[in-house]
PDB file of N, CA and C in Angstrom:
ATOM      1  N   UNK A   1     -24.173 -60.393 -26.656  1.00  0.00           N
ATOM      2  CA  UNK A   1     -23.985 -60.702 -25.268  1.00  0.00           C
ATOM      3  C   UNK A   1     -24.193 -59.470 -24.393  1.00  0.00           C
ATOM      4  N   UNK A   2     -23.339 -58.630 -24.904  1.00  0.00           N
ATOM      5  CA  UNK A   2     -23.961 -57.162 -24.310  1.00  0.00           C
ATOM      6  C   UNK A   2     -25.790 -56.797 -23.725  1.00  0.00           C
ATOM      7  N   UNK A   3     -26.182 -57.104 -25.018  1.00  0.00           N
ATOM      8  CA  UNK A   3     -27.282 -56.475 -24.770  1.00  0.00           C
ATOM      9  C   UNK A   3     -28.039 -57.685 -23.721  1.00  0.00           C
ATOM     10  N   UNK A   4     -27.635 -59.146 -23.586  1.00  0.00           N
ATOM     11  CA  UNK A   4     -28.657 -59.999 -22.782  1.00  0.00           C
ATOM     12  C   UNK A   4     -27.878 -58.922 -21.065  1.00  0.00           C
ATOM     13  N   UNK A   5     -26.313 -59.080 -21.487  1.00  0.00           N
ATOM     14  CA  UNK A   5     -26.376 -58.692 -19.506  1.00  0.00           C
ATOM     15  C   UNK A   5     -26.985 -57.214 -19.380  1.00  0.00           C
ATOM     16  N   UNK A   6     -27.249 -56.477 -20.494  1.00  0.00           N
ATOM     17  CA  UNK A   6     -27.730 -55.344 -20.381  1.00  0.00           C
ATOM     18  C   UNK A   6     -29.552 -55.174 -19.873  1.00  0.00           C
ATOM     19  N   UNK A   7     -29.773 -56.309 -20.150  1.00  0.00           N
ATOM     20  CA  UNK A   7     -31.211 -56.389 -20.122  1.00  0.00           C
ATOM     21  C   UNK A   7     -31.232 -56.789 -18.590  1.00  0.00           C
ATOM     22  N   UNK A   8     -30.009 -57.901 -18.134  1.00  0.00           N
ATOM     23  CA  UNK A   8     -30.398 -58.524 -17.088  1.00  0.00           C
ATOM     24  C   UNK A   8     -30.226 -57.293 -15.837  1.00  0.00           C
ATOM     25  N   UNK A   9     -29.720 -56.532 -16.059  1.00  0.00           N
ATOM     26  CA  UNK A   9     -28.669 -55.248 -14.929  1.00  0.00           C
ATOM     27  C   UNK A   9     -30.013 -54.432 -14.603  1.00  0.00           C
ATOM     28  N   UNK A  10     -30.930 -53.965 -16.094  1.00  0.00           N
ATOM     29  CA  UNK A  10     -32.153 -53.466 -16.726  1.00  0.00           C
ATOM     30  C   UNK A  10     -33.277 -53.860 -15.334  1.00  0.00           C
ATOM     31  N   UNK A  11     -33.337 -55.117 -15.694  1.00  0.00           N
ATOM     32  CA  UNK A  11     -34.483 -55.997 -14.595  1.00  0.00           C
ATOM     33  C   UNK A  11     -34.203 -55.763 -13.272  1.00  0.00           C
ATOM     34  N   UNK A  12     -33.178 -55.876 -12.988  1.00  0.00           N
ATOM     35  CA  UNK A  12     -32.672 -55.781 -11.599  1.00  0.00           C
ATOM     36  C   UNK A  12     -32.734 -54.415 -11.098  1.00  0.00           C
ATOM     37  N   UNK A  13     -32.594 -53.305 -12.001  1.00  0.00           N
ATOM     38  CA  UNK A  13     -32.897 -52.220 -11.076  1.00  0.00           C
ATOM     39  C   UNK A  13     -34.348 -51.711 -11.103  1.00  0.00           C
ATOM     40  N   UNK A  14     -34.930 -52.391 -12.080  1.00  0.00           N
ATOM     41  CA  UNK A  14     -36.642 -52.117 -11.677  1.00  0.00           C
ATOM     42  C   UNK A  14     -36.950 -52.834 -10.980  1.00  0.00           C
ATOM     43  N   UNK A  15     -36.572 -54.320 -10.311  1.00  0.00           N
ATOM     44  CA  UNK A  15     -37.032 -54.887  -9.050  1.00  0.00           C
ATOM     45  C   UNK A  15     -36.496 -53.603  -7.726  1.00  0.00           C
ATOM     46  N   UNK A  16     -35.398 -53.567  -7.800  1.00  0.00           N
ATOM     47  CA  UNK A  16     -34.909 -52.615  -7.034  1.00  0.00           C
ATOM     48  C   UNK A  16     -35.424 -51.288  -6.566  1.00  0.00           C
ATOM     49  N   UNK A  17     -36.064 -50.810  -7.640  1.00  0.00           N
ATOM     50  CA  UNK A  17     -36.905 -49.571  -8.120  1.00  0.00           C
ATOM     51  C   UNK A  17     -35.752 -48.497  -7.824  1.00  0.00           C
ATOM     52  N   UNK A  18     -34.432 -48.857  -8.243  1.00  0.00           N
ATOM     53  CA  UNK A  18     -33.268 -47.705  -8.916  1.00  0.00           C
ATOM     54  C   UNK A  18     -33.471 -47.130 -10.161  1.00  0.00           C
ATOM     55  N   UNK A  19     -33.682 -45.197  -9.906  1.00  0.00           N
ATOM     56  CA  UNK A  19     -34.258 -44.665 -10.910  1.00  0.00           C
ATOM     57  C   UNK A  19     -32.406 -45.020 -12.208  1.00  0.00           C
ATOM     58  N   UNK A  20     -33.115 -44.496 -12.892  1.00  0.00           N
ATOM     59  CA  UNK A  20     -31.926 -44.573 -14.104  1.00  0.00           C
ATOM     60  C   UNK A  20     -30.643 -43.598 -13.781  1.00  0.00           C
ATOM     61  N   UNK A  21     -31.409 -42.290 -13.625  1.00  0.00           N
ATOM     62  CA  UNK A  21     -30.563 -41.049 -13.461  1.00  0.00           C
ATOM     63  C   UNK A  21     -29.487 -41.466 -12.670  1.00  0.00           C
ATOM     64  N   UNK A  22     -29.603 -42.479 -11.071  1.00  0.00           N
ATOM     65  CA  UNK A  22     -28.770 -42.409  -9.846  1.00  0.00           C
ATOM     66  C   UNK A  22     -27.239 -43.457 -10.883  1.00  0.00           C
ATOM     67  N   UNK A  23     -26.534 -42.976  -9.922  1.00  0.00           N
ATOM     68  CA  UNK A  23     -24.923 -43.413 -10.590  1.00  0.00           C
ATOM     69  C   UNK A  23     -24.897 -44.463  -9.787  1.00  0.00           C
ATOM     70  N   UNK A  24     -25.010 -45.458  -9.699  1.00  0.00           N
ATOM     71  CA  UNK A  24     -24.761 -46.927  -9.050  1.00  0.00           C
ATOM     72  C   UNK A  24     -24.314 -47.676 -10.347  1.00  0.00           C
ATOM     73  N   UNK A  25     -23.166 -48.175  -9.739  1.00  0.00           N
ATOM     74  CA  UNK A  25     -22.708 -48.940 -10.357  1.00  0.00           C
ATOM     75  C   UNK A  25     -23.474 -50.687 -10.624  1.00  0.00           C
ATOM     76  N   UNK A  26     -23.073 -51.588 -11.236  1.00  0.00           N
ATOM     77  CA  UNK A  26     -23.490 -52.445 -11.926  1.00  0.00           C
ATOM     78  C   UNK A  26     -23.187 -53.593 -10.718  1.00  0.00           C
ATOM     79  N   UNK A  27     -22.114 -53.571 -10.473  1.00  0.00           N
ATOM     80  CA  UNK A  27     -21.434 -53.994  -8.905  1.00  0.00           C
ATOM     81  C   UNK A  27     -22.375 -53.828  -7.504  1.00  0.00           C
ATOM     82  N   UNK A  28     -22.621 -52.728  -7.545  1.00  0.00           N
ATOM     83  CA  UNK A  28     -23.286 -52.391  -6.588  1.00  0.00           C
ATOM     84  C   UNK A  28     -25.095 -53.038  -6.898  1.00  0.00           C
ATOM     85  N   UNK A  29     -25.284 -52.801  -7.853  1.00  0.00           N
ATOM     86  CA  UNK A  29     -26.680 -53.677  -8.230  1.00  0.00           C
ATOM     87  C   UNK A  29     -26.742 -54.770  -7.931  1.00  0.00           C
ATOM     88  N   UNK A  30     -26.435 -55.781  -8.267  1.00  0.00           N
ATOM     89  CA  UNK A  30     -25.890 -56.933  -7.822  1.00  0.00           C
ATOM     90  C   UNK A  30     -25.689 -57.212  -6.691  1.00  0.00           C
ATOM     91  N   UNK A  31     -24.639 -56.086  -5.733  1.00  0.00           N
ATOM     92  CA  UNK A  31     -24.595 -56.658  -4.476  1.00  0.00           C
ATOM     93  C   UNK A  31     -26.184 -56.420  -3.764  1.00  0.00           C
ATOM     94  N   UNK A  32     -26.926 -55.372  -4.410  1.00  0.00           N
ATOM     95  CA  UNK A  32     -28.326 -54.897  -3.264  1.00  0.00           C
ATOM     96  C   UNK A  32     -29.550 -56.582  -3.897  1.00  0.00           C
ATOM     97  N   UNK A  33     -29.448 -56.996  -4.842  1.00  0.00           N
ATOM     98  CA  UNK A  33     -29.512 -57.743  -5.078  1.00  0.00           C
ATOM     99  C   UNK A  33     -29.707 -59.277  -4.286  1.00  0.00           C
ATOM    100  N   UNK A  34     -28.594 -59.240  -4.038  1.00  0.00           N
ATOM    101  CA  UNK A  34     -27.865 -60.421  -3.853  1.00  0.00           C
ATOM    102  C   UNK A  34     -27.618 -61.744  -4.650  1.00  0.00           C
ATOM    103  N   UNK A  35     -27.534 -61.449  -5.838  1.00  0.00           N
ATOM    104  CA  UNK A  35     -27.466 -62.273  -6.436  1.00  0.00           C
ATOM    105  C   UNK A  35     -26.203 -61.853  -8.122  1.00  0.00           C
ATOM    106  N   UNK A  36     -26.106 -62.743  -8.661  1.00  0.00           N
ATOM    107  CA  UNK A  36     -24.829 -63.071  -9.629  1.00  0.00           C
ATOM    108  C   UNK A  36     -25.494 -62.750 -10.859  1.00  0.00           C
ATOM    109  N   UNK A  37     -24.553 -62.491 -12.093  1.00  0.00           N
ATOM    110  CA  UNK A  37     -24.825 -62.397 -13.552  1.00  0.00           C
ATOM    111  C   UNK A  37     -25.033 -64.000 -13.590  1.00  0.00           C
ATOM    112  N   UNK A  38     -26.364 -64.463 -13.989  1.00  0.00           N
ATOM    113  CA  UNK A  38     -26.672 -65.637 -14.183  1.00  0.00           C
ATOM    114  C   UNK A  38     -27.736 -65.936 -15.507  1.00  0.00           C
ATOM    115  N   UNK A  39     -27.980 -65.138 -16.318  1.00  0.00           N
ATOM    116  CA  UNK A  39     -28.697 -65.082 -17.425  1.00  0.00           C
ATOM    117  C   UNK A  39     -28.103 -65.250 -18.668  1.00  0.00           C
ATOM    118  N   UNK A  40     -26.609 -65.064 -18.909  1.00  0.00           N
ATOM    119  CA  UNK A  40     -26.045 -65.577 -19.968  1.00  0.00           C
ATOM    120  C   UNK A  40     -25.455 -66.949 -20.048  1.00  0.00           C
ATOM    121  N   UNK A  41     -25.150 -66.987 -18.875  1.00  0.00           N
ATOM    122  CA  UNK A  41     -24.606 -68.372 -17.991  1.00  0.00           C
ATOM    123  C   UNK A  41     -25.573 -69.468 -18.877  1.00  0.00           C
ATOM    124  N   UNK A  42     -27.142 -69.539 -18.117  1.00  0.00           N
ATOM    125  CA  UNK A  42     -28.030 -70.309 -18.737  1.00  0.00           C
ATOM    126  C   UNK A  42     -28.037 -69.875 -20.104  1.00  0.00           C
ATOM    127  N   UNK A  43     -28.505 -69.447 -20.839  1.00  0.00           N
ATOM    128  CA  UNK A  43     -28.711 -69.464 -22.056  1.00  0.00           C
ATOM    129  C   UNK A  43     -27.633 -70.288 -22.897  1.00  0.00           C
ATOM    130  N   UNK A  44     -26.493 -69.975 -22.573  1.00  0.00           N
ATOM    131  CA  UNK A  44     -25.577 -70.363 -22.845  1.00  0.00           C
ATOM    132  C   UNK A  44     -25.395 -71.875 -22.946  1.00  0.00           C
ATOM    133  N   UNK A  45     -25.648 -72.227 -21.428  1.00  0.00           N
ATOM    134  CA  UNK A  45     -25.977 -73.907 -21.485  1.00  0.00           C
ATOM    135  C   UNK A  45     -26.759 -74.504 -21.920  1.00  0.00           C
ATOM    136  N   UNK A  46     -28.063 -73.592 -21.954  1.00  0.00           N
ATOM    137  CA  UNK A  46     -29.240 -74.470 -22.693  1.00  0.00           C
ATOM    138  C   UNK A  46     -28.526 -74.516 -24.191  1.00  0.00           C
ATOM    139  N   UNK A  47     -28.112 -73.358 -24.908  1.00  0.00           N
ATOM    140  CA  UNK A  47     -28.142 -73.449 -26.543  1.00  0.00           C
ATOM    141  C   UNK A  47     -27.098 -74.737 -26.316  1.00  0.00           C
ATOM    142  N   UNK A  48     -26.654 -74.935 -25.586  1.00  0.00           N
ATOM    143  CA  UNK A  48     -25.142 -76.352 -25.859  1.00  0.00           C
ATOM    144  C   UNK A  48     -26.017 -77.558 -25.709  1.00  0.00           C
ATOM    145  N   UNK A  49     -27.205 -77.701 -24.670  1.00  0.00           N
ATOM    146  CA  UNK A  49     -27.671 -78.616 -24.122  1.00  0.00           C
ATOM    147  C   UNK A  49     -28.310 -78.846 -25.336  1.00  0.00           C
ATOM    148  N   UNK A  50     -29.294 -78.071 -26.301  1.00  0.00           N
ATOM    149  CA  UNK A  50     -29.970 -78.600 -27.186  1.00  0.00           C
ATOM    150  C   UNK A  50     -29.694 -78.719 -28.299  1.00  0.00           C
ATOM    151  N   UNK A  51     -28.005 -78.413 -28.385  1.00  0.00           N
ATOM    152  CA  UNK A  51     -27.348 -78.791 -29.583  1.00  0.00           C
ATOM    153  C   UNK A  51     -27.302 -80.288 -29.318  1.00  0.00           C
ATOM    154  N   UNK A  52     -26.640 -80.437 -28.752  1.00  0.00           N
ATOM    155  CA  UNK A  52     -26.255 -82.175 -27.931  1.00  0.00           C
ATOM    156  C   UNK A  52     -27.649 -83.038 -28.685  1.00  0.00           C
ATOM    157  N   UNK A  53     -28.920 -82.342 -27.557  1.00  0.00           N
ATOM    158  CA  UNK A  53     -30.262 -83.029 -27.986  1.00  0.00           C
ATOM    159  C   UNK A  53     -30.451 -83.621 -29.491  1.00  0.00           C
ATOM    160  N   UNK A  54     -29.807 -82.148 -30.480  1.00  0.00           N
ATOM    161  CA  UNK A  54     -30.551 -82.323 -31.809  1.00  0.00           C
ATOM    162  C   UNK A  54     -29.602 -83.320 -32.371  1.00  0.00           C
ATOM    163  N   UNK A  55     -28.369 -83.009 -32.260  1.00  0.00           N
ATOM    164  CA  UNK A  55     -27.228 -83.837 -33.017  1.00  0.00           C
ATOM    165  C   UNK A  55     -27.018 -85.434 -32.795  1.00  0.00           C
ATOM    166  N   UNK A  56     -27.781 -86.031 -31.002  1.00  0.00           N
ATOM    167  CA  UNK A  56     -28.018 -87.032 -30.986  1.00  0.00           C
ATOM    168  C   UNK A  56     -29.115 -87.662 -31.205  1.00  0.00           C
ATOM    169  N   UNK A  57     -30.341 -87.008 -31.949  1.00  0.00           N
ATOM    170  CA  UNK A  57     -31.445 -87.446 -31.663  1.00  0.00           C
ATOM    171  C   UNK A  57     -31.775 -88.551 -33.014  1.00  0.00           C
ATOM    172  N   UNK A  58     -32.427 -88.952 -33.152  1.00  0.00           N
ATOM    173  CA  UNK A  58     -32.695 -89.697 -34.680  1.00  0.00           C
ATOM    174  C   UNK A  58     -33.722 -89.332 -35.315  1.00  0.00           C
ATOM    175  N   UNK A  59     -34.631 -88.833 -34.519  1.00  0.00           N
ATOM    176  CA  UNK A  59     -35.662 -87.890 -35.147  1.00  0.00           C
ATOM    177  C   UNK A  59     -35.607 -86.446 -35.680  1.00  0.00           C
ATOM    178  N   UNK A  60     -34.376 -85.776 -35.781  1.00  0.00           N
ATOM    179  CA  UNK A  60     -33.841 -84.504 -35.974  1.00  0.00           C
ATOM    180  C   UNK A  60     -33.417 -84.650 -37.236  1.00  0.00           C
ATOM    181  N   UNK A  61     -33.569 -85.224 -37.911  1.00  0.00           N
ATOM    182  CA  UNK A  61     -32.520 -85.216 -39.149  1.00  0.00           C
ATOM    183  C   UNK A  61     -32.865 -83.696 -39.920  1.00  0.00           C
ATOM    184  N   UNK A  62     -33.809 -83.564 -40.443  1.00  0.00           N
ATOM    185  CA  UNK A  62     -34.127 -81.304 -40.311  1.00  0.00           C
ATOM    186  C   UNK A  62     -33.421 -81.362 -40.310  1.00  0.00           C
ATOM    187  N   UNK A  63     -33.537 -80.952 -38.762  1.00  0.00           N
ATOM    188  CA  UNK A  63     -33.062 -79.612 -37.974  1.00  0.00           C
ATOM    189  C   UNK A  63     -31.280 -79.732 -38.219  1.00  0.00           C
ATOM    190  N   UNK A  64     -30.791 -80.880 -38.268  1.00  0.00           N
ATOM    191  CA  UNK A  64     -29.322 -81.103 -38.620  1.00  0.00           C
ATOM    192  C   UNK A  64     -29.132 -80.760 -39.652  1.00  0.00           C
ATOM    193  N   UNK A  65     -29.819 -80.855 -40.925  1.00  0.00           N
ATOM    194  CA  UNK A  65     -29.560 -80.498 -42.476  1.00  0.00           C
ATOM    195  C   UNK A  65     -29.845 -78.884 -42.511  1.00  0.00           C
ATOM    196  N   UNK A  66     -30.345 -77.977 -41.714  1.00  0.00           N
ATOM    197  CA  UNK A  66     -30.698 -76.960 -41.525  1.00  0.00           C
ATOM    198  C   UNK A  66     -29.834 -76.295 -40.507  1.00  0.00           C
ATOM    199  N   UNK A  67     -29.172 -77.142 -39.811  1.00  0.00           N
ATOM    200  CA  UNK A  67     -27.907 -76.137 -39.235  1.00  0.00           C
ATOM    201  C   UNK A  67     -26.540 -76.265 -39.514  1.00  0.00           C
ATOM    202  N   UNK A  68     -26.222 -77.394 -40.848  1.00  0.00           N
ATOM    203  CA  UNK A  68     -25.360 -77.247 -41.875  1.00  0.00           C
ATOM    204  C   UNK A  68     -25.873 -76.589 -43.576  1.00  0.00           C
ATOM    205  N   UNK A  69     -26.731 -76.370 -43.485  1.00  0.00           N
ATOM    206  CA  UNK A  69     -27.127 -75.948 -44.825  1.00  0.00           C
ATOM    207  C   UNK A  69     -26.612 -74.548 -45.366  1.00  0.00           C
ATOM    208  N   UNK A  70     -26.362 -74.806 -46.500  1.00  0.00           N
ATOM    209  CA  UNK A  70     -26.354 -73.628 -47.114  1.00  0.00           C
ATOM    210  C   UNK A  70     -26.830 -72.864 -47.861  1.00  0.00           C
ATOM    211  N   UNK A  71     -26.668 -72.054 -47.867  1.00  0.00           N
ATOM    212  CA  UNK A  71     -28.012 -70.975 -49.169  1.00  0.00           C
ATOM    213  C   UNK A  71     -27.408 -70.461 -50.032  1.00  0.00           C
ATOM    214  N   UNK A  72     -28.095 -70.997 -51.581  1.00  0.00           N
ATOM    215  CA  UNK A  72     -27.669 -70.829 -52.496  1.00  0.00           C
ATOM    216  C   UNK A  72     -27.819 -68.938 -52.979  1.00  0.00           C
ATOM    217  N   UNK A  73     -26.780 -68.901 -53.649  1.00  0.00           N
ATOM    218  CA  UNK A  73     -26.739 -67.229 -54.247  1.00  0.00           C
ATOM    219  C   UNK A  73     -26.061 -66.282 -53.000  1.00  0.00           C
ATOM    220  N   UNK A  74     -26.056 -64.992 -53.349  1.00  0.00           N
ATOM    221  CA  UNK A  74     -24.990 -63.860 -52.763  1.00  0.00           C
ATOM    222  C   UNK A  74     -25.603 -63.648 -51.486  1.00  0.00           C
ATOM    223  N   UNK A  75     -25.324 -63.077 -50.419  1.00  0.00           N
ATOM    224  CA  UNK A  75     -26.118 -62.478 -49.549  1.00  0.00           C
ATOM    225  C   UNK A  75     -26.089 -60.842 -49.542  1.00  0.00           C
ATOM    226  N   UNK A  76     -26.920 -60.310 -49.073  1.00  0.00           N
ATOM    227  CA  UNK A  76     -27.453 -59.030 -49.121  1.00  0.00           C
ATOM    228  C   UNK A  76     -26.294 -58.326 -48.326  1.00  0.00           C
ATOM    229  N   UNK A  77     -26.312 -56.690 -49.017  1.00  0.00           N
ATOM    230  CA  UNK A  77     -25.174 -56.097 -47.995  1.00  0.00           C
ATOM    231  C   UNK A  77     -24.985 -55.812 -47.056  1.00  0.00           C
ATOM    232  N   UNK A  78     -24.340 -54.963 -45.827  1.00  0.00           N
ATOM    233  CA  UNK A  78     -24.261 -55.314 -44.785  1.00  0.00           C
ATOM    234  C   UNK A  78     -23.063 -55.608 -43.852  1.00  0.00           C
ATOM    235  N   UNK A  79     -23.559 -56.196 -42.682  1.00  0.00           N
ATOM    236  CA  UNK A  79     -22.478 -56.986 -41.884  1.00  0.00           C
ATOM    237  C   UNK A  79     -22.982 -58.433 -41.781  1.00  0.00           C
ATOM    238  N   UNK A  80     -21.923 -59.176 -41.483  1.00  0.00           N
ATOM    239  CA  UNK A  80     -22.195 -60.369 -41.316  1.00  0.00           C
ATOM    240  C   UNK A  80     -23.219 -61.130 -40.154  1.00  0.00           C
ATOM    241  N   UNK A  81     -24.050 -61.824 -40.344  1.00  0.00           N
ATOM    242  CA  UNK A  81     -25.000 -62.197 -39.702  1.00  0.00           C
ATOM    243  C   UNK A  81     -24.284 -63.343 -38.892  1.00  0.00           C
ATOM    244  N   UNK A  82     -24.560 -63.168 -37.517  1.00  0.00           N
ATOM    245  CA  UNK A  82     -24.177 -64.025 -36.192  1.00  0.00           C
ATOM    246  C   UNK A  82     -24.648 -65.308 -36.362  1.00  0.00           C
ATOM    247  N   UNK A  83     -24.415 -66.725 -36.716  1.00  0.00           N
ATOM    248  CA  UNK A  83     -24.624 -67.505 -36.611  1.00  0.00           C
ATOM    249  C   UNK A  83     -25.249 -68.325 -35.459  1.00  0.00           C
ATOM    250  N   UNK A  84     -25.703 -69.586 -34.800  1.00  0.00           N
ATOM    251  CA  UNK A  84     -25.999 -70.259 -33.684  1.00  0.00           C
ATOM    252  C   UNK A  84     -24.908 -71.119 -34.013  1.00  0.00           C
ATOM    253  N   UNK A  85     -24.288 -71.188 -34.989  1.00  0.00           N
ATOM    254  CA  UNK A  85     -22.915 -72.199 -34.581  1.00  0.00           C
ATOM    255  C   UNK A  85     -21.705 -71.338 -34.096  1.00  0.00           C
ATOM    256  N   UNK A  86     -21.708 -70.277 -34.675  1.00  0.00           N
ATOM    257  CA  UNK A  86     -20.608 -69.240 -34.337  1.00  0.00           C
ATOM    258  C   UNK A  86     -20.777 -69.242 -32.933  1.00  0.00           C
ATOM    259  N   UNK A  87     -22.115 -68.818 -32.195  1.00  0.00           N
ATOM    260  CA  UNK A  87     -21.849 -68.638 -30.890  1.00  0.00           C
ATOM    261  C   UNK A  87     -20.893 -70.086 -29.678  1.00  0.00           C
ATOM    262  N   UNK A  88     -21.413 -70.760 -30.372  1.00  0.00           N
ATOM    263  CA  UNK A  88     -21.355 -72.344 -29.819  1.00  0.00           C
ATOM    264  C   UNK A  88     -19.877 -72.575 -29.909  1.00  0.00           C
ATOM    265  N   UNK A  89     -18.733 -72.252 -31.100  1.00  0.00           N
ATOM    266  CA  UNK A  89     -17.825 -72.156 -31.470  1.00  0.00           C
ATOM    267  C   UNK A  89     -16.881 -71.468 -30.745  1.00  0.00           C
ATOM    268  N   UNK A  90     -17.426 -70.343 -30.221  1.00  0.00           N
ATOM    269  CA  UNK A  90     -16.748 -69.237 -29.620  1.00  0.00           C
ATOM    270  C   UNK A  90     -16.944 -69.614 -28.174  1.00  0.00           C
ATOM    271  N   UNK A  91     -18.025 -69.879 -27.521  1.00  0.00           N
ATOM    272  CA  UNK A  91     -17.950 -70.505 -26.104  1.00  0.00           C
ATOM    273  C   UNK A  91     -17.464 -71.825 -26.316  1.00  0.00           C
ATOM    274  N   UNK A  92     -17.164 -72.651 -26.949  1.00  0.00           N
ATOM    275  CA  UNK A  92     -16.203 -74.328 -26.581  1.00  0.00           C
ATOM    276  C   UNK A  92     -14.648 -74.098 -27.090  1.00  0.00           C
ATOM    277  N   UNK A  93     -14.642 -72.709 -27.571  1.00  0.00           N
ATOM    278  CA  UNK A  93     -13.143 -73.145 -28.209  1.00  0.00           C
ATOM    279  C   UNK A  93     -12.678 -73.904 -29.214  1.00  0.00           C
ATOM    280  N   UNK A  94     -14.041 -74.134 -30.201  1.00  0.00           N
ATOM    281  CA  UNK A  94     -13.788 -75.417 -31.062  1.00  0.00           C
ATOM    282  C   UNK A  94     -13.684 -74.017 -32.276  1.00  0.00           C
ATOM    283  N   UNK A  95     -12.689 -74.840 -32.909  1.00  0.00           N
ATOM    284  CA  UNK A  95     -12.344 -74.100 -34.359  1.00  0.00           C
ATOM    285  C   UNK A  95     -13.049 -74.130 -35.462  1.00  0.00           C
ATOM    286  N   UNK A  96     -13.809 -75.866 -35.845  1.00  0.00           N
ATOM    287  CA  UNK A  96     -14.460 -75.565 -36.992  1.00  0.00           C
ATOM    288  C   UNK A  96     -15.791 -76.737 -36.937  1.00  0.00           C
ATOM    289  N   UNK A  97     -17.167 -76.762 -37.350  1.00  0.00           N
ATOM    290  CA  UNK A  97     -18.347 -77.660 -37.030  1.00  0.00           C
ATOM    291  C   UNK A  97     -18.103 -78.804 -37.741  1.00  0.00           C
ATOM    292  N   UNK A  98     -17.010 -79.275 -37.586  1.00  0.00           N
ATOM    293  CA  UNK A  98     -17.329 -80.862 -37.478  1.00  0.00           C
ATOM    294  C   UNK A  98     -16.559 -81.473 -36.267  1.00  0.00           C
ATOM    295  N   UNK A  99     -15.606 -80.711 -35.543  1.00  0.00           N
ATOM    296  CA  UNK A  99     -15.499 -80.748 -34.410  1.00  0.00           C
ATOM    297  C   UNK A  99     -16.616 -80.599 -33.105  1.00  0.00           C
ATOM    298  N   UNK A 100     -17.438 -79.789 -33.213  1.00  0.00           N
ATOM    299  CA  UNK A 100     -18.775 -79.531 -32.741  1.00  0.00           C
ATOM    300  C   UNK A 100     -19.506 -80.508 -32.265  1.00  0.00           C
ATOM    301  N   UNK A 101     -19.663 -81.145 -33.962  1.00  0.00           N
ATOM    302  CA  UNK A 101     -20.952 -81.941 -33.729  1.00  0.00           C
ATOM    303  C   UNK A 101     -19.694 -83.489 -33.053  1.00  0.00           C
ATOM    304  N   UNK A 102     -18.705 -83.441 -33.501  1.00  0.00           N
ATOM    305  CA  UNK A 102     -18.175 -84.560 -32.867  1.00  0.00           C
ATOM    306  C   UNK A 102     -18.253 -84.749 -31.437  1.00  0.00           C
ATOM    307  N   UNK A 103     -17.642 -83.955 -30.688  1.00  0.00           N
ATOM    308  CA  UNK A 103     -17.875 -83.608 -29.312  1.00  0.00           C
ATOM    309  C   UNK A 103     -19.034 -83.360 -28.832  1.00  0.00           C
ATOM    310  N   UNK A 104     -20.264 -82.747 -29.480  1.00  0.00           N
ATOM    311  CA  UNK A 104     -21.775 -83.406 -28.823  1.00  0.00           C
ATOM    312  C   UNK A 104     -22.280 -84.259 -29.138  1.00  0.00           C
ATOM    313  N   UNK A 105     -21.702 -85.433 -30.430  1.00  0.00           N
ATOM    314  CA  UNK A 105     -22.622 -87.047 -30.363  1.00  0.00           C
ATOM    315  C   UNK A 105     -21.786 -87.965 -29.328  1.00  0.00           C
ATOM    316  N   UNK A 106     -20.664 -87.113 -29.254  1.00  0.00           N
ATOM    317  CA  UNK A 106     -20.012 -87.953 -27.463  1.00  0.00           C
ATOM    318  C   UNK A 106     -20.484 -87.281 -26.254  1.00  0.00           C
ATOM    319  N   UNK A 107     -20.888 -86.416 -26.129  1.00  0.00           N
ATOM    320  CA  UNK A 107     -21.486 -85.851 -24.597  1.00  0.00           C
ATOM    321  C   UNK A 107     -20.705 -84.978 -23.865  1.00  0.00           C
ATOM    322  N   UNK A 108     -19.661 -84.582 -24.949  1.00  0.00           N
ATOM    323  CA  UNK A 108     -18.661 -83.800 -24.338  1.00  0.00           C
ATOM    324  C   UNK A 108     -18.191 -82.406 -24.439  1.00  0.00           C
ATOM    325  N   UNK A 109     -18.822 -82.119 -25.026  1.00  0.00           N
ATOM    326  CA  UNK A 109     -19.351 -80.411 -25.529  1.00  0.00           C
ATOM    327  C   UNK A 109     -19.540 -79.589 -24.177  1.00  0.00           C
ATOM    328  N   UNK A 110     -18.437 -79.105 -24.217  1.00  0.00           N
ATOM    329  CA  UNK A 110     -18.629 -77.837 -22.789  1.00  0.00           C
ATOM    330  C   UNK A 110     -17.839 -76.371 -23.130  1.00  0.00           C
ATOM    331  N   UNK A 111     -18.992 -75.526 -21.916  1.00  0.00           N
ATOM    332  CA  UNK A 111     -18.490 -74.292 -22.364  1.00  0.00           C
ATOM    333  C   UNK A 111     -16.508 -73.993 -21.817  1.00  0.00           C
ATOM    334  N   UNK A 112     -16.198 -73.291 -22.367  1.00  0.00           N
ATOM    335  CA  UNK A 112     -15.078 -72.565 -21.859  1.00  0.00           C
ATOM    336  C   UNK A 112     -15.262 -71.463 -21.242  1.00  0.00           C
ATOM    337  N   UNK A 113     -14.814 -71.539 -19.978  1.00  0.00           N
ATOM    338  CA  UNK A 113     -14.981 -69.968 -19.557  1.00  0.00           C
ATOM    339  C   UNK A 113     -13.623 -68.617 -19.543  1.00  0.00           C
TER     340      UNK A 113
END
C-alpha cells in the first residue's frame, strides 16, 4: 500500500514540477493539487468489484478453483507471499474465505474503512 500512495504523491509532484530536494510536505502536495489520495481508494474497489464478478459468474469456474487452490509441496524460503485474498480480507474485516465468497455471491462485500 505504501508503495501505490508512494507512487501516487511521485506523479503529483512531476505534474507539479516539485523538484525532489524541496521539503514540501505530502499535505501540501495535495493541497497545490487540489485534489485527494484517490488511487488506492479505486484499486481497492475494483479488486472487490471483480471478486463479486468472478464468484458470481458461471463462466468463472477457473478462476474460482485458482483462487482457492492449493499448491502441492513446501514453499521456497523467505517471507510470506501477499495473497489477493489476504488483501480483500484485510479491507472487509472478514476473518476467513468462505466468509468472502459468501458475502460477494450476495452483493454485499464492502470495504471497511
Amino acid at each position: 500500500m505504501n508503495r501505490i500512495e508512494a507512487f501516487e504523491m511521485w506523479t503529483l509532484r512531476r505534474l507539479l514540477k516539485i523538484p525532489w530536494v524541496d521539503r514540501i510536505t505530502n499535505e501540501e502536495v495535495l493541497r497545490r493539487a487540489g485534489v485527494e489520495r484517490v488511487l488506492l481508494k479505486n484499486i481497492k474497489q475494483r479488486k472487490i468489484s471483480y471478486l463479486g464478478h468472478i464468484l458470481r459468474g458461471n463462466k468463472y469456474e477457473i478462476l474460482r478453483l485458482i483462487l482457492v487452490g492449493k499448491i502441492e509441496g513446501r514453499r521456497g524460503p523467505g517471507r510470506k507471499r501477499h495473497s489477493w485474498l489476504c488483501d480483500i480480507k484485510n479491507w472487509c474485516g472478514v476473518k476467513n474465505v468462505g466468509d468472502i465468497f459468501a458475502l460477494a455471491t450476495e452483493g454485499q462485500l464492502r470495504i471497511i474503512e
